[in-house]
Protein backbone atom coordinates (compact mmCIF):
# COMPACT_ATOMS: atom_id res chain seq x y z
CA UNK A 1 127.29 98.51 97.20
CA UNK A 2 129.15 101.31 98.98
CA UNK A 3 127.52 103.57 101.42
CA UNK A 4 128.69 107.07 103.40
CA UNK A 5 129.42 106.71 106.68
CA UNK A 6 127.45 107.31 109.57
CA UNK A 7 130.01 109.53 111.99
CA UNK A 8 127.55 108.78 114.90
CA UNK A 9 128.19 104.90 114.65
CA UNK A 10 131.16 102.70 115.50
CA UNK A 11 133.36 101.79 112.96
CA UNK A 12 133.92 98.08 112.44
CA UNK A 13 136.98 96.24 111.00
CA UNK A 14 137.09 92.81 109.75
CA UNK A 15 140.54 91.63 109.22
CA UNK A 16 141.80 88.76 107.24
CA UNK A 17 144.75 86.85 105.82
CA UNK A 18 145.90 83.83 103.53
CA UNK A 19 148.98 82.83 102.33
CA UNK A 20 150.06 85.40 99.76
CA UNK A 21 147.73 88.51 100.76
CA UNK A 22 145.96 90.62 103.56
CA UNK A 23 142.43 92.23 103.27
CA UNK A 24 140.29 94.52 105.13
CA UNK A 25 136.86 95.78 104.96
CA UNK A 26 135.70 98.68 107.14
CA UNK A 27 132.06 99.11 107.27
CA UNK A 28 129.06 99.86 109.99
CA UNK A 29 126.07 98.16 111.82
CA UNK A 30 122.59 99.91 110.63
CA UNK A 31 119.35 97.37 112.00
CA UNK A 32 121.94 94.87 112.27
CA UNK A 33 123.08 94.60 108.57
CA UNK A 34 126.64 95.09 108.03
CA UNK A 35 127.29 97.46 105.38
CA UNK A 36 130.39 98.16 103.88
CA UNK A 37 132.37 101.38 103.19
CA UNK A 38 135.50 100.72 101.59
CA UNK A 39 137.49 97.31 100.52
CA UNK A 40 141.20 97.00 101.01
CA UNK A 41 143.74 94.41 100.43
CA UNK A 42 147.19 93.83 99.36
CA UNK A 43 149.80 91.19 98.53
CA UNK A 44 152.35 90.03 100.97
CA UNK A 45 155.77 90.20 100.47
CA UNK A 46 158.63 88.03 100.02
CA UNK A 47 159.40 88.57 103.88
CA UNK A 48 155.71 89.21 105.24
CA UNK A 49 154.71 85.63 103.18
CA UNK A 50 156.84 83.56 105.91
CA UNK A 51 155.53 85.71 108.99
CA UNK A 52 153.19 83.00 111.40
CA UNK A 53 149.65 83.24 111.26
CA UNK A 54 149.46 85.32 114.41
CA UNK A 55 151.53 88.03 112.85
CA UNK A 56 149.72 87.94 109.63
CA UNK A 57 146.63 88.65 111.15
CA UNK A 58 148.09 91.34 113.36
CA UNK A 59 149.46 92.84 110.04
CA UNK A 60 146.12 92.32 108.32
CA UNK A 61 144.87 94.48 111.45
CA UNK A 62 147.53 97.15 111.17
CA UNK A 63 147.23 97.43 106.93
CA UNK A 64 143.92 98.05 107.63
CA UNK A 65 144.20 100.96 110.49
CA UNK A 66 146.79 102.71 108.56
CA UNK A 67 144.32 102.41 105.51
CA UNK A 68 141.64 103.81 107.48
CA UNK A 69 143.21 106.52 109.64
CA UNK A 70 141.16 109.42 108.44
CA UNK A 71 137.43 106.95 109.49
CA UNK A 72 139.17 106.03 112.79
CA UNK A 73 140.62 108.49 114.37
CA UNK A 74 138.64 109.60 117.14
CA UNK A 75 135.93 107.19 116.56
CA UNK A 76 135.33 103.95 118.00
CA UNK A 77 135.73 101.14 116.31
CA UNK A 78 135.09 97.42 116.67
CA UNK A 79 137.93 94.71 115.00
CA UNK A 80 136.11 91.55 113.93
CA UNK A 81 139.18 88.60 113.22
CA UNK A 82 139.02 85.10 112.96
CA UNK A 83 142.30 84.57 114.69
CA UNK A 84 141.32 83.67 118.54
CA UNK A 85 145.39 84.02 119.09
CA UNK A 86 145.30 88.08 118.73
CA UNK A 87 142.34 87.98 121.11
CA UNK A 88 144.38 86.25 123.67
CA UNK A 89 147.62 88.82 123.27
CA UNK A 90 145.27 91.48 123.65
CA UNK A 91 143.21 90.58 126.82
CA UNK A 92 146.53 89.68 128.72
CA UNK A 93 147.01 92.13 132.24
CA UNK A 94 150.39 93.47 130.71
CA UNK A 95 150.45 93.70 127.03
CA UNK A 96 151.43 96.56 125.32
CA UNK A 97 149.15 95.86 122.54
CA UNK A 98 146.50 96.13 125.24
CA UNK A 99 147.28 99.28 126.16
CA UNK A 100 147.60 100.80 122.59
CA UNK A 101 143.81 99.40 121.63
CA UNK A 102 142.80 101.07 124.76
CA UNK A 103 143.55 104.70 123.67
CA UNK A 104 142.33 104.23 120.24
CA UNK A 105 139.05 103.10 121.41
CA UNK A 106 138.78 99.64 120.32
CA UNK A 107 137.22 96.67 120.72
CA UNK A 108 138.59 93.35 120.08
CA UNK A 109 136.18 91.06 118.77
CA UNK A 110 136.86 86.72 117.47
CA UNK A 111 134.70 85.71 114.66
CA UNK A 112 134.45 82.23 113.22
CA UNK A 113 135.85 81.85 109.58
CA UNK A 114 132.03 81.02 108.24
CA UNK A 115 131.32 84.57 109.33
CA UNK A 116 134.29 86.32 107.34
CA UNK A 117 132.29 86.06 104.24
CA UNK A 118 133.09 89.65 102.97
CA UNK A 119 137.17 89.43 103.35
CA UNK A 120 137.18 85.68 102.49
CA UNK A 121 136.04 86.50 99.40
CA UNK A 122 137.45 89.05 98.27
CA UNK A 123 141.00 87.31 99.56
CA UNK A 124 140.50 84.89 96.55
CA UNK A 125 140.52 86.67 94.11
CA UNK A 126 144.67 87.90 95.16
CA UNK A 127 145.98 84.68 94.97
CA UNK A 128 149.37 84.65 92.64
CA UNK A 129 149.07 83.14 89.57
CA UNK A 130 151.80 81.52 87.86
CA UNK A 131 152.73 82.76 84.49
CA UNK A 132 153.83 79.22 83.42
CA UNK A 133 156.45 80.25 80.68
């Protein structure tokens, strides 16, 4: 189930990838339930399929800002990823990145694969399937 969002309440992001596809769910924390907003996700392609794991998760994060502009924009927002590696990028003294995350308001946040129920599901269900002819 959908709901409207609350405009007074952080946005939060969690960001996923697999082999073959990207996915993104932006929701917000109400009593400490997550509750989702909208679904997103989309198939790699032939190039983005041999990117490393870093840069599909920093595509999986970037899919799902340019998804989400209109929520984002001027709100802040909190990126849940599984992918300790972006963390690090982020938190160094002189990266870019850094900077970038800064102005928009955001907050970085590493989350364990067991807790990436909502994308991890919904990533399965993109997974090629071969037409065997």
């Amino acid at each position: 189930i959908l709901v409207v969002p609350d405009w007074n309440l952080p946005f939060e992001l969690m960001c996923d990838e697999s082999d073959y596809a990207i996915g993104t769910v932006l929701g917000q924390r109400k009593s400490k339930h997550f509750l989702p907003i909208h679904y997103a996700s989309k198939m790699m392609n032939k190039a983005q399929i041999h990117y490393t794991t870093t840069e599909k998760e920093m595509l999986a994060v970037v899919y799902a800002f340019e998804k989400f502009r209109p929520y984002l924009v001027l709100s802040k927002s909190i990126v849940y990823t599984d992918h300790s590696a972006l963390k690090y990028l982020l938190d160094k003294q002189d990266a870019k990145p850094r900077k970038l995350l800064k102005s928009l308001k955001l907050a970085m946040r590493d989350l364990p694969e067991a807790i990436m129920v909502p994308i991890s599901q919904r990533r399965r269900y993109l997974m090629p399937v071969s037409s065997g002819l």
